[in-house]
PDB file of N, CA and C in Angstrom:
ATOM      1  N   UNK A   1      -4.754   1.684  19.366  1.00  0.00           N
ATOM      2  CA  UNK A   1      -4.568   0.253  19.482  1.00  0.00           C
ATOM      3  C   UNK A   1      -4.811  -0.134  20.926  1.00  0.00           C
ATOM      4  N   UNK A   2      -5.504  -1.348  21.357  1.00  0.00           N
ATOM      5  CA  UNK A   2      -5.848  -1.698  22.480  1.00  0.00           C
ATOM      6  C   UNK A   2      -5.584  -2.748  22.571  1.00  0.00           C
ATOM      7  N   UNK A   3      -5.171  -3.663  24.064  1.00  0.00           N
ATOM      8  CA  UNK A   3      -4.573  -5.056  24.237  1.00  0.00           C
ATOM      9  C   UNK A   3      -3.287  -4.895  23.708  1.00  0.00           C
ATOM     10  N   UNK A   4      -2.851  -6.643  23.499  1.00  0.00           N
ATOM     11  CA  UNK A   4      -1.773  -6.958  22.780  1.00  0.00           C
ATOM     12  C   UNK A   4      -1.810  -7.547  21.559  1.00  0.00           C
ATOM     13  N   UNK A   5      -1.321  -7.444  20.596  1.00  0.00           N
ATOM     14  CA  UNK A   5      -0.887  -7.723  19.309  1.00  0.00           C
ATOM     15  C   UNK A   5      -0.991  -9.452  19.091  1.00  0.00           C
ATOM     16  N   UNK A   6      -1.910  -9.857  18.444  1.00  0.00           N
ATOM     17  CA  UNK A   6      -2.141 -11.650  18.280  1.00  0.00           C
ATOM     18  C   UNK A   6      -0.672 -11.958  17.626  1.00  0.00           C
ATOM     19  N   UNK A   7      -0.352 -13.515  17.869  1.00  0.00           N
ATOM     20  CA  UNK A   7       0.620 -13.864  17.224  1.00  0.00           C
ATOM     21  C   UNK A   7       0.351 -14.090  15.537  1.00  0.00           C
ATOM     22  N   UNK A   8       1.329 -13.571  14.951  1.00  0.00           N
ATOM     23  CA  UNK A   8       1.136 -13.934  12.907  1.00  0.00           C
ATOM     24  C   UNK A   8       1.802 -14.998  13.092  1.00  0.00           C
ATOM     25  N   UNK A   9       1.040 -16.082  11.519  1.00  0.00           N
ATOM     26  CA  UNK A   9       1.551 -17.056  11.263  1.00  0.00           C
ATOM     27  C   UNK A   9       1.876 -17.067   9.883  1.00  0.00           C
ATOM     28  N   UNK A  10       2.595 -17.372   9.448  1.00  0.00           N
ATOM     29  CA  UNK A  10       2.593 -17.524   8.092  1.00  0.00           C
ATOM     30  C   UNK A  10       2.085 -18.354   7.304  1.00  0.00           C
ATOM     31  N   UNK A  11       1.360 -18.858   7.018  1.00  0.00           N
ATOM     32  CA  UNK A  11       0.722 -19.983   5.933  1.00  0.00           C
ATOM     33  C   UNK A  11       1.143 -19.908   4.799  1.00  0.00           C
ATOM     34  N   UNK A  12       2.218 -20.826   4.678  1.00  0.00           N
ATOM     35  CA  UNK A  12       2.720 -20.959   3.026  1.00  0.00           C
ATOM     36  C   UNK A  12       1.948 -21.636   2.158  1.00  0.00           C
ATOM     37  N   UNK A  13       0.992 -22.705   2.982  1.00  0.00           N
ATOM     38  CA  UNK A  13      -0.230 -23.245   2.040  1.00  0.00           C
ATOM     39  C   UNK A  13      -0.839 -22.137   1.314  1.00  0.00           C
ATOM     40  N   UNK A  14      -1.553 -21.279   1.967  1.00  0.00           N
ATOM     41  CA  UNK A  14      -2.328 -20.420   1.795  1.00  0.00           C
ATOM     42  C   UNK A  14      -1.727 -18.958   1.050  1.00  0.00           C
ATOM     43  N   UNK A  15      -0.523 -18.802   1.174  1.00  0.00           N
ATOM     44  CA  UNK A  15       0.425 -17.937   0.550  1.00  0.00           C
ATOM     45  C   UNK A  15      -0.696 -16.616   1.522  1.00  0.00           C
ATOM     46  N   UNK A  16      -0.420 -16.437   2.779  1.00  0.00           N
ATOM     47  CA  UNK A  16      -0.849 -15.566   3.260  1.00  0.00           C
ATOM     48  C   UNK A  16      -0.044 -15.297   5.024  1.00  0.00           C
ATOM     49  N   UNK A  17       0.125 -14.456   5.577  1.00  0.00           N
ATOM     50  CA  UNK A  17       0.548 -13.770   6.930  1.00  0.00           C
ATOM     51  C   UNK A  17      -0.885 -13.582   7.445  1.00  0.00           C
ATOM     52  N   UNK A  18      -1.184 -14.320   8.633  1.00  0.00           N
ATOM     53  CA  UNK A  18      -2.328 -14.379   9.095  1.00  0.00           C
ATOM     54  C   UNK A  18      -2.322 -14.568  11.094  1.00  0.00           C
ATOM     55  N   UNK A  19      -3.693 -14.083  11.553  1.00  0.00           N
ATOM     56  CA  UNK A  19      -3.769 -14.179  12.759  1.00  0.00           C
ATOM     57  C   UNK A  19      -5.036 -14.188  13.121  1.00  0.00           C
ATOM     58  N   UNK A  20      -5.358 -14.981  14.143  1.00  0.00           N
ATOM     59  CA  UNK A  20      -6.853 -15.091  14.378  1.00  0.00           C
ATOM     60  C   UNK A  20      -7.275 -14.615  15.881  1.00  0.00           C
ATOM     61  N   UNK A  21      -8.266 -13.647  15.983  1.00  0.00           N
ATOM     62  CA  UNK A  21      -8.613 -12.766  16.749  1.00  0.00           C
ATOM     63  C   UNK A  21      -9.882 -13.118  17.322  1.00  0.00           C
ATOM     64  N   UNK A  22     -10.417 -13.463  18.514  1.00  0.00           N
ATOM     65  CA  UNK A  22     -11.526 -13.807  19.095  1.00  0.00           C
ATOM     66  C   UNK A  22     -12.796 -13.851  17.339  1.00  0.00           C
ATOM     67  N   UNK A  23     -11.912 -15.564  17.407  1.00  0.00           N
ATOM     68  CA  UNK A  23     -12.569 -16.632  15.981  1.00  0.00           C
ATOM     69  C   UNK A  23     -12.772 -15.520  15.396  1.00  0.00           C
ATOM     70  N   UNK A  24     -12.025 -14.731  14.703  1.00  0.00           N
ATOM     71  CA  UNK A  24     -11.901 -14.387  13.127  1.00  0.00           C
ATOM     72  C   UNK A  24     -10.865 -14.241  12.624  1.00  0.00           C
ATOM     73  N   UNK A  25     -10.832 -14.360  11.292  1.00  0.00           N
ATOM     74  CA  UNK A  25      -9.209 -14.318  10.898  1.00  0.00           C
ATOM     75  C   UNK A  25      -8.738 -12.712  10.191  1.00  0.00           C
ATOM     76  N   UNK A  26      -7.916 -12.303  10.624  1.00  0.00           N
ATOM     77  CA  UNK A  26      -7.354 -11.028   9.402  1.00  0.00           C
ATOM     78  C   UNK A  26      -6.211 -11.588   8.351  1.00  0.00           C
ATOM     79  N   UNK A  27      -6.029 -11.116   7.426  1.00  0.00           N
ATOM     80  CA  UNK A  27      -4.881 -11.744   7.020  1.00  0.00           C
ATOM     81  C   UNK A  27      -4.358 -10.546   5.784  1.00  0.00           C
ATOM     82  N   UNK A  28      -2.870 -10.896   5.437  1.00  0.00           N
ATOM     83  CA  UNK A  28      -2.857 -10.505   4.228  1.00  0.00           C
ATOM     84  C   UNK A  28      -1.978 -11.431   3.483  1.00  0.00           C
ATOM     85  N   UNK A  29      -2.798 -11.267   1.952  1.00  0.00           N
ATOM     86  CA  UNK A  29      -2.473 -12.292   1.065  1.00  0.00           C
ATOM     87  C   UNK A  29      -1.146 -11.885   0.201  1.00  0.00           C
ATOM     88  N   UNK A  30      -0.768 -12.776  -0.124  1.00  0.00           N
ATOM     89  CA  UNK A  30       0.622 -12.156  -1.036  1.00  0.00           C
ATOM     90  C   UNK A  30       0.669 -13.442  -2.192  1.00  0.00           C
ATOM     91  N   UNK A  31       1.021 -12.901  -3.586  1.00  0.00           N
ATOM     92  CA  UNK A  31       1.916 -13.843  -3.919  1.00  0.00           C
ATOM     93  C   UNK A  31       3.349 -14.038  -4.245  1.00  0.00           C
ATOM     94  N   UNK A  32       4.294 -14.946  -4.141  1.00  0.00           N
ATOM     95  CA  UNK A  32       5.964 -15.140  -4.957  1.00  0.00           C
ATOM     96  C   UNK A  32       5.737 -15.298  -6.447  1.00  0.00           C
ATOM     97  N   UNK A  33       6.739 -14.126  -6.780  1.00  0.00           N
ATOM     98  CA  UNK A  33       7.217 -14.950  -7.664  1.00  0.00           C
ATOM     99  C   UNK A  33       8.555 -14.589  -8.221  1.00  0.00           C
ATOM    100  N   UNK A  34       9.321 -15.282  -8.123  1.00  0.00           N
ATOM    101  CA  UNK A  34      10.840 -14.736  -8.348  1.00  0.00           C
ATOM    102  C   UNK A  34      11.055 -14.707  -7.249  1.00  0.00           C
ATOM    103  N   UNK A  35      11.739 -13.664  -7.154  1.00  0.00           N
ATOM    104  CA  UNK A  35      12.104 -12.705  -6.028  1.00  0.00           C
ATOM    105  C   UNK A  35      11.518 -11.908  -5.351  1.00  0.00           C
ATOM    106  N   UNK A  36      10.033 -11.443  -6.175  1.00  0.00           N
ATOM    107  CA  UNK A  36       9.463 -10.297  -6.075  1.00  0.00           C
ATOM    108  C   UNK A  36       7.794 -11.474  -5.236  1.00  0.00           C
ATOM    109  N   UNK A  37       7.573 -10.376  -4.121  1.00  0.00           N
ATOM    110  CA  UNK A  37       6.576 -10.554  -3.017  1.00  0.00           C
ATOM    111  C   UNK A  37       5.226 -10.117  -3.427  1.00  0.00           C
ATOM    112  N   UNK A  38       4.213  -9.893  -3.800  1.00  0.00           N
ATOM    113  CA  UNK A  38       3.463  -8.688  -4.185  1.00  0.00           C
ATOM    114  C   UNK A  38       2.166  -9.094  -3.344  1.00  0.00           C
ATOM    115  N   UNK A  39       2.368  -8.172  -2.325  1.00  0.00           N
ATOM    116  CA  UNK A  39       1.314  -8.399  -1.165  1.00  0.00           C
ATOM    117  C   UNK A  39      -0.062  -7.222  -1.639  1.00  0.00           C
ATOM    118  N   UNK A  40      -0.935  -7.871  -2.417  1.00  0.00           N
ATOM    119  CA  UNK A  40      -2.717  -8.042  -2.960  1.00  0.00           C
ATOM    120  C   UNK A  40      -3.623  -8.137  -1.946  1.00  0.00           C
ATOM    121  N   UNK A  41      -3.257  -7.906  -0.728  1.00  0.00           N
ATOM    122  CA  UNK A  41      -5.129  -7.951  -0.313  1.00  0.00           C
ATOM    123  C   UNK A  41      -4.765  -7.960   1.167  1.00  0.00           C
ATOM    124  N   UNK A  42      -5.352  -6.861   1.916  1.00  0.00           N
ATOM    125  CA  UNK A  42      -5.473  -6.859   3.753  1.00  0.00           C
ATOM    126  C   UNK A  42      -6.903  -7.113   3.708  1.00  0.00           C
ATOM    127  N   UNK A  43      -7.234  -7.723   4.595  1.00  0.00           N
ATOM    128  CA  UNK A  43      -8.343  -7.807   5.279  1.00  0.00           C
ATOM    129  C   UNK A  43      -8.349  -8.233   6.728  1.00  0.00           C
ATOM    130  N   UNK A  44      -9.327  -7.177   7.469  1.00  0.00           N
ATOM    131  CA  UNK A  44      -8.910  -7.504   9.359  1.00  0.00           C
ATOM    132  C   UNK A  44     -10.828  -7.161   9.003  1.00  0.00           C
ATOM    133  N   UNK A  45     -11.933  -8.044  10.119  1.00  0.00           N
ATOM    134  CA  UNK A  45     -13.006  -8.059   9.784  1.00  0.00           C
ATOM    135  C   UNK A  45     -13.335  -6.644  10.596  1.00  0.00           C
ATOM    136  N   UNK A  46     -14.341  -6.211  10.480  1.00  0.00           N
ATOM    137  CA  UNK A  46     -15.132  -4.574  11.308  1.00  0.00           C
ATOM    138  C   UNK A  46     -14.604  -4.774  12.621  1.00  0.00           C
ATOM    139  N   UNK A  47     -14.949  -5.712  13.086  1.00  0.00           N
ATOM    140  CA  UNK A  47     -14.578  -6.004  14.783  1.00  0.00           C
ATOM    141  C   UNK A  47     -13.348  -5.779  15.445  1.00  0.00           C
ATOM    142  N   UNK A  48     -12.438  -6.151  14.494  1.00  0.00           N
ATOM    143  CA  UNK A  48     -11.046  -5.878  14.418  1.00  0.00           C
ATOM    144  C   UNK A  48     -10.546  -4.783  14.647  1.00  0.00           C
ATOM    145  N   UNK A  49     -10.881  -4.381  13.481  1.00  0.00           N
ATOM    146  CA  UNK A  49     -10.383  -3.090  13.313  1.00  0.00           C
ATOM    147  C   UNK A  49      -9.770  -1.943  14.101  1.00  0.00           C
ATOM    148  N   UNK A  50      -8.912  -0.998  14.262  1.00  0.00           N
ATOM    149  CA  UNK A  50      -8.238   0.025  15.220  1.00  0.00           C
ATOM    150  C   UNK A  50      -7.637  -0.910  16.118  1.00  0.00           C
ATOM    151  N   UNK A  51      -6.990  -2.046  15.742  1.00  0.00           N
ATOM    152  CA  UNK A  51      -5.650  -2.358  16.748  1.00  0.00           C
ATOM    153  C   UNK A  51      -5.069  -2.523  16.772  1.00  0.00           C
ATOM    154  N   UNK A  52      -4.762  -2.003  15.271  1.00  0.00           N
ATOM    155  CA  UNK A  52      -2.871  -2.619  14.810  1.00  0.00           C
ATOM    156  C   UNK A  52      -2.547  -3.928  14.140  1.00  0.00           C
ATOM    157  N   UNK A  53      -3.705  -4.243  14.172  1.00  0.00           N
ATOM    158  CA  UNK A  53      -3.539  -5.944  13.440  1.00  0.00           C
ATOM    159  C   UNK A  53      -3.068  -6.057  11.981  1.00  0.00           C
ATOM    160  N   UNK A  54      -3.564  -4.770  11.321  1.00  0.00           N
ATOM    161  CA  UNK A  54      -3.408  -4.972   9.655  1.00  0.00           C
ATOM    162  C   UNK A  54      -1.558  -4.209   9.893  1.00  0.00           C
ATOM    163  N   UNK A  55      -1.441  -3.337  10.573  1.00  0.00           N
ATOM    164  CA  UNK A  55      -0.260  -2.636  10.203  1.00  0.00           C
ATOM    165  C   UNK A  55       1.021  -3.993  11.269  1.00  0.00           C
ATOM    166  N   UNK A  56       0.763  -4.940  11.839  1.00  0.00           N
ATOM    167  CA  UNK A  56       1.536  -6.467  12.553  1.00  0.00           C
ATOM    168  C   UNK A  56       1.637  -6.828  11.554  1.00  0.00           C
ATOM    169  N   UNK A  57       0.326  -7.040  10.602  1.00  0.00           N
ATOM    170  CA  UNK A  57       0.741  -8.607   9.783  1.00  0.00           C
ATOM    171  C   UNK A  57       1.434  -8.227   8.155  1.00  0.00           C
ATOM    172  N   UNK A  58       1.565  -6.956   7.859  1.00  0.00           N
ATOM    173  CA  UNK A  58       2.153  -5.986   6.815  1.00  0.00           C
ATOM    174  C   UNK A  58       3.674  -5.922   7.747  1.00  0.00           C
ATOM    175  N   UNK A  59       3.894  -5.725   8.657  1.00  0.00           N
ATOM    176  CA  UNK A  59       5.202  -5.567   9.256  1.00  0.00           C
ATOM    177  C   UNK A  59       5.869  -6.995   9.055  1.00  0.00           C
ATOM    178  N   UNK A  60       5.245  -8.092   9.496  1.00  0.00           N
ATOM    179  CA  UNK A  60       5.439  -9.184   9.454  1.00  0.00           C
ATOM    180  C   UNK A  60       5.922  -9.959   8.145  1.00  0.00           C
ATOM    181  N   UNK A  61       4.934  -9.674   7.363  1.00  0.00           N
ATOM    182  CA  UNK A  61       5.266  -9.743   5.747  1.00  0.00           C
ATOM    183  C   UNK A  61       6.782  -9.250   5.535  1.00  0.00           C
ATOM    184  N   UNK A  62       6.656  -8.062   5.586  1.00  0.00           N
ATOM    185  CA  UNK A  62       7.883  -7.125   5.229  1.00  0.00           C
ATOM    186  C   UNK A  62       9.080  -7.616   5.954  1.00  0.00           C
ATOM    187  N   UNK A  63       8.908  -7.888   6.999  1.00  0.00           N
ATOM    188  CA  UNK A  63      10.064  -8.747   7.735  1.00  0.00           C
ATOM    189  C   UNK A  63      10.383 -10.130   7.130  1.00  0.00           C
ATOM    190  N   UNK A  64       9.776 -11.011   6.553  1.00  0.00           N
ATOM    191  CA  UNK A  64       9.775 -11.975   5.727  1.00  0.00           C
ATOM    192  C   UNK A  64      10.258 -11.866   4.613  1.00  0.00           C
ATOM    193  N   UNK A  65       9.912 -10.459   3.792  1.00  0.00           N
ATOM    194  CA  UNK A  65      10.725  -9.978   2.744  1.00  0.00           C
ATOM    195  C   UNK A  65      12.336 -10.093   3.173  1.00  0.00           C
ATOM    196  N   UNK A  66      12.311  -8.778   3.722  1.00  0.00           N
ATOM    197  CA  UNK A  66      13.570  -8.553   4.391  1.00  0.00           C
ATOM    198  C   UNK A  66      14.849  -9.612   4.289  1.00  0.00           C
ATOM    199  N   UNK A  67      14.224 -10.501   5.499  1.00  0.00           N
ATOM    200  CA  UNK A  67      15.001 -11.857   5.698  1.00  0.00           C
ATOM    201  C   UNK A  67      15.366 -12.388   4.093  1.00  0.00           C
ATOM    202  N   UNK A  68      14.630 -12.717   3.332  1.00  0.00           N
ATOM    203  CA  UNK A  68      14.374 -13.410   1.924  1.00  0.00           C
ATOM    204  C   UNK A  68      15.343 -13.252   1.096  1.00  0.00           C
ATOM    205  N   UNK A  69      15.526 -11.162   1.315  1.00  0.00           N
ATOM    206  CA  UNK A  69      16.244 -11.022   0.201  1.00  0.00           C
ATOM    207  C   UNK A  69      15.271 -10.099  -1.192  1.00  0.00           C
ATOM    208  N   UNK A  70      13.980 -10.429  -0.571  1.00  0.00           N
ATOM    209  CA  UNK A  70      13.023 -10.744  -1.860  1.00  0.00           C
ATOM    210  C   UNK A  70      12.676  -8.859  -1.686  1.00  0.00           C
ATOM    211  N   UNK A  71      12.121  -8.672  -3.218  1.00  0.00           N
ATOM    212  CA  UNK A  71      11.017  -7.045  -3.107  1.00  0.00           C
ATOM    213  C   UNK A  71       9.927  -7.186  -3.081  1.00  0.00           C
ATOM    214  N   UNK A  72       8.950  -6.096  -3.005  1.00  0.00           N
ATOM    215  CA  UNK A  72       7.672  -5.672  -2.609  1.00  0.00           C
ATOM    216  C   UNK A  72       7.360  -5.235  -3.591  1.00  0.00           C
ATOM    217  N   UNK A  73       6.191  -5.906  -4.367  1.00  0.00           N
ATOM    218  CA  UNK A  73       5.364  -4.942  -4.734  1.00  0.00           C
ATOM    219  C   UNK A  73       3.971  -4.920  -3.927  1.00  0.00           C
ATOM    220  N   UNK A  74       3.428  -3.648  -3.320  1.00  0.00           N
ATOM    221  CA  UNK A  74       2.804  -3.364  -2.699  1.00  0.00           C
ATOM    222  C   UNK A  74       1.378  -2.878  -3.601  1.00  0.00           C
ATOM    223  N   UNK A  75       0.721  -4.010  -4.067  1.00  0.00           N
ATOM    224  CA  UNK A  75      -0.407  -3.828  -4.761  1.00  0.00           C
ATOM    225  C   UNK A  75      -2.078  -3.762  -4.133  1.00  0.00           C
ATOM    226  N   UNK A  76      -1.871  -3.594  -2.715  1.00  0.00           N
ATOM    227  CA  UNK A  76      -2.720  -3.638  -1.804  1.00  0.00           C
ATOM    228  C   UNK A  76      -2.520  -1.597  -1.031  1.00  0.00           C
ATOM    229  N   UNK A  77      -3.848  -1.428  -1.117  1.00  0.00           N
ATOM    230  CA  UNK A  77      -3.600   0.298  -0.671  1.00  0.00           C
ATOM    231  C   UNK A  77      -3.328   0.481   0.836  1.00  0.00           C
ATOM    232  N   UNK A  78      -3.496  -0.713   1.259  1.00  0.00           N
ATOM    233  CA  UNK A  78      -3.195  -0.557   2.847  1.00  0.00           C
ATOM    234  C   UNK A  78      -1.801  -0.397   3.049  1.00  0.00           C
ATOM    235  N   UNK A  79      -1.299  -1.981   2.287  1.00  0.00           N
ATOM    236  CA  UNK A  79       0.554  -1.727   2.348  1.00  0.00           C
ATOM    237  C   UNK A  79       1.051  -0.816   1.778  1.00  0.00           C
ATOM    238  N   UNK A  80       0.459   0.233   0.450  1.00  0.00           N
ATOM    239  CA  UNK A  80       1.233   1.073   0.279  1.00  0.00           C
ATOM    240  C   UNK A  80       1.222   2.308   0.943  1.00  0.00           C
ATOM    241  N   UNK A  81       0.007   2.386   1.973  1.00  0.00           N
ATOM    242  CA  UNK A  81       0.242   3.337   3.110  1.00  0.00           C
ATOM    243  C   UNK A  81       1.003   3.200   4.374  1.00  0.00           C
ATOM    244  N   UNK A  82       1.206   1.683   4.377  1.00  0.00           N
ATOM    245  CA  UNK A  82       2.105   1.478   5.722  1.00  0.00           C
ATOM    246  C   UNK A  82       3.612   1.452   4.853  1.00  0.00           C
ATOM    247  N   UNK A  83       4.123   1.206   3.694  1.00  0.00           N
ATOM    248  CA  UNK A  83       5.102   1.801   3.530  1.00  0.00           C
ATOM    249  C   UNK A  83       5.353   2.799   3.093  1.00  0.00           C
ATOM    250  N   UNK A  84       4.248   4.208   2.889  1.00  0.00           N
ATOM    251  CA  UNK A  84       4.403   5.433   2.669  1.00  0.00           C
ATOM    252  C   UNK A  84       5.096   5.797   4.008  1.00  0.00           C
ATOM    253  N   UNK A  85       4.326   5.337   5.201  1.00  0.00           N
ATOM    254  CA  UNK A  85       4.536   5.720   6.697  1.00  0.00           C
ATOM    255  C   UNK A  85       5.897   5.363   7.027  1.00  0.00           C
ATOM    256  N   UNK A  86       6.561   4.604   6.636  1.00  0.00           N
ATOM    257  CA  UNK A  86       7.904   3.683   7.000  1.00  0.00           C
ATOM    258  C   UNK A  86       9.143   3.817   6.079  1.00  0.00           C
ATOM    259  N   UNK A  87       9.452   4.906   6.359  1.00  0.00           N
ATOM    260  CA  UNK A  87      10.472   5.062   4.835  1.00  0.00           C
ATOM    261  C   UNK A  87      11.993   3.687   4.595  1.00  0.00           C
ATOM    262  N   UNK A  88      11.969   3.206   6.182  1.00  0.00           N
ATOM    263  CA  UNK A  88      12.601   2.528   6.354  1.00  0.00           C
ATOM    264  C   UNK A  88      12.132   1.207   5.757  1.00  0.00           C
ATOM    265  N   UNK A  89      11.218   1.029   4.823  1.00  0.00           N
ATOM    266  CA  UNK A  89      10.771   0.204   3.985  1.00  0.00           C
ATOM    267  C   UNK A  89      10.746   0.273   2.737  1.00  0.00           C
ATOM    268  N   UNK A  90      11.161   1.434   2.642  1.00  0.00           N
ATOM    269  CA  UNK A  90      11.476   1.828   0.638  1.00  0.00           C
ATOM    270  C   UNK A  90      12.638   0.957   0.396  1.00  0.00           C
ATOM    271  N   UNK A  91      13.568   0.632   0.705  1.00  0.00           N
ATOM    272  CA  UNK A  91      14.538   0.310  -0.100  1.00  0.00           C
ATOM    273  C   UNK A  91      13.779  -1.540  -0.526  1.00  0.00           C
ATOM    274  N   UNK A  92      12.892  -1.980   0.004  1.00  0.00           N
ATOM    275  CA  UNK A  92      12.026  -3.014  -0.267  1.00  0.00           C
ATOM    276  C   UNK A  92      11.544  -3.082  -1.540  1.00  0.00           C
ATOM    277  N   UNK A  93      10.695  -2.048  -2.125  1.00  0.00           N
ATOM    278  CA  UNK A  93       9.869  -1.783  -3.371  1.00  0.00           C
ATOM    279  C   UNK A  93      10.691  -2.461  -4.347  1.00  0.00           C
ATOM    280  N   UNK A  94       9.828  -2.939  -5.512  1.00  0.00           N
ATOM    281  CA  UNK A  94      10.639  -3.179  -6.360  1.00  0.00           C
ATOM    282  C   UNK A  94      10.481  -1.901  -7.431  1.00  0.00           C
ATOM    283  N   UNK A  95      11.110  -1.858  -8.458  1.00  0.00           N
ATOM    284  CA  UNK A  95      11.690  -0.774  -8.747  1.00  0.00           C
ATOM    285  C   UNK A  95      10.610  -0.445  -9.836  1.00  0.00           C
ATOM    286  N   UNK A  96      10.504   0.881  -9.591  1.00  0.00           N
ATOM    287  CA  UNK A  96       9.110   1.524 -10.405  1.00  0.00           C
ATOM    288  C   UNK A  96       7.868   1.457  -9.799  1.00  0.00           C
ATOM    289  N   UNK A  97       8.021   0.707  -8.279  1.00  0.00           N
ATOM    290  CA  UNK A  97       6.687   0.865  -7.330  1.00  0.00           C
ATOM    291  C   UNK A  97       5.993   2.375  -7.186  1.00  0.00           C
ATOM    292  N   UNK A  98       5.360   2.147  -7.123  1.00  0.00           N
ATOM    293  CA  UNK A  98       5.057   3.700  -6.436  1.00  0.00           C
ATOM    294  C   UNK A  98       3.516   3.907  -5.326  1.00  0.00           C
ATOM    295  N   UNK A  99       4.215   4.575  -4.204  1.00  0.00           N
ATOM    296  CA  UNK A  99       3.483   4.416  -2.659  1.00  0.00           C
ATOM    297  C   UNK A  99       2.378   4.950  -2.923  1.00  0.00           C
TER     298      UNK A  99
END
């Protein structure tokens, strides 16, 4: 990872955790429902890439969970490798997830 970490925003319009990086956007998409979070889709563009941006805005998410109350389903292979990596994020999953 190189530099510093862009600020995430949350866009509840957009139902996405997002940040924009010399004019491009990464983001990851999620949708509610219930209780349950189910974060569907990272994308950080080629340029991006190797700086920590996808594993900020998955932290970020998850911190949003957190706060909420709400679970994870982690239907995106990125988040279920950043919470393979984070065990301190299992108790998040909703139940029958699997990393």
């Amino acid at each position: 990872m190189t530099g510093t970490l862009p600020e995430i925003r949350h866009n509840v319009a957009a139902r996405r955790f997002e940040a924009s990086v010399e004019d491009a956007l990464a983001r990851v998409d999620y949708h509610l429902a219930g209780d349950v979070l189910r974060l569907h889709h990272t994308r950080v563009p080629r340029e991006l890439e190797g700086r920590g941006i996808a594993a900020a805005l998955v932290k970020a998410a998850l911190a949003y969970a957190r706060a909420g109350n709400l679970r994870v389903e982690p239907a995106c292979s990125y988040v279920r490798a950043y919470m393979k990596r984070h065990p301190e994020t299992h108790d998040l999953l909703v139940e029958g997830s699997r990393l």
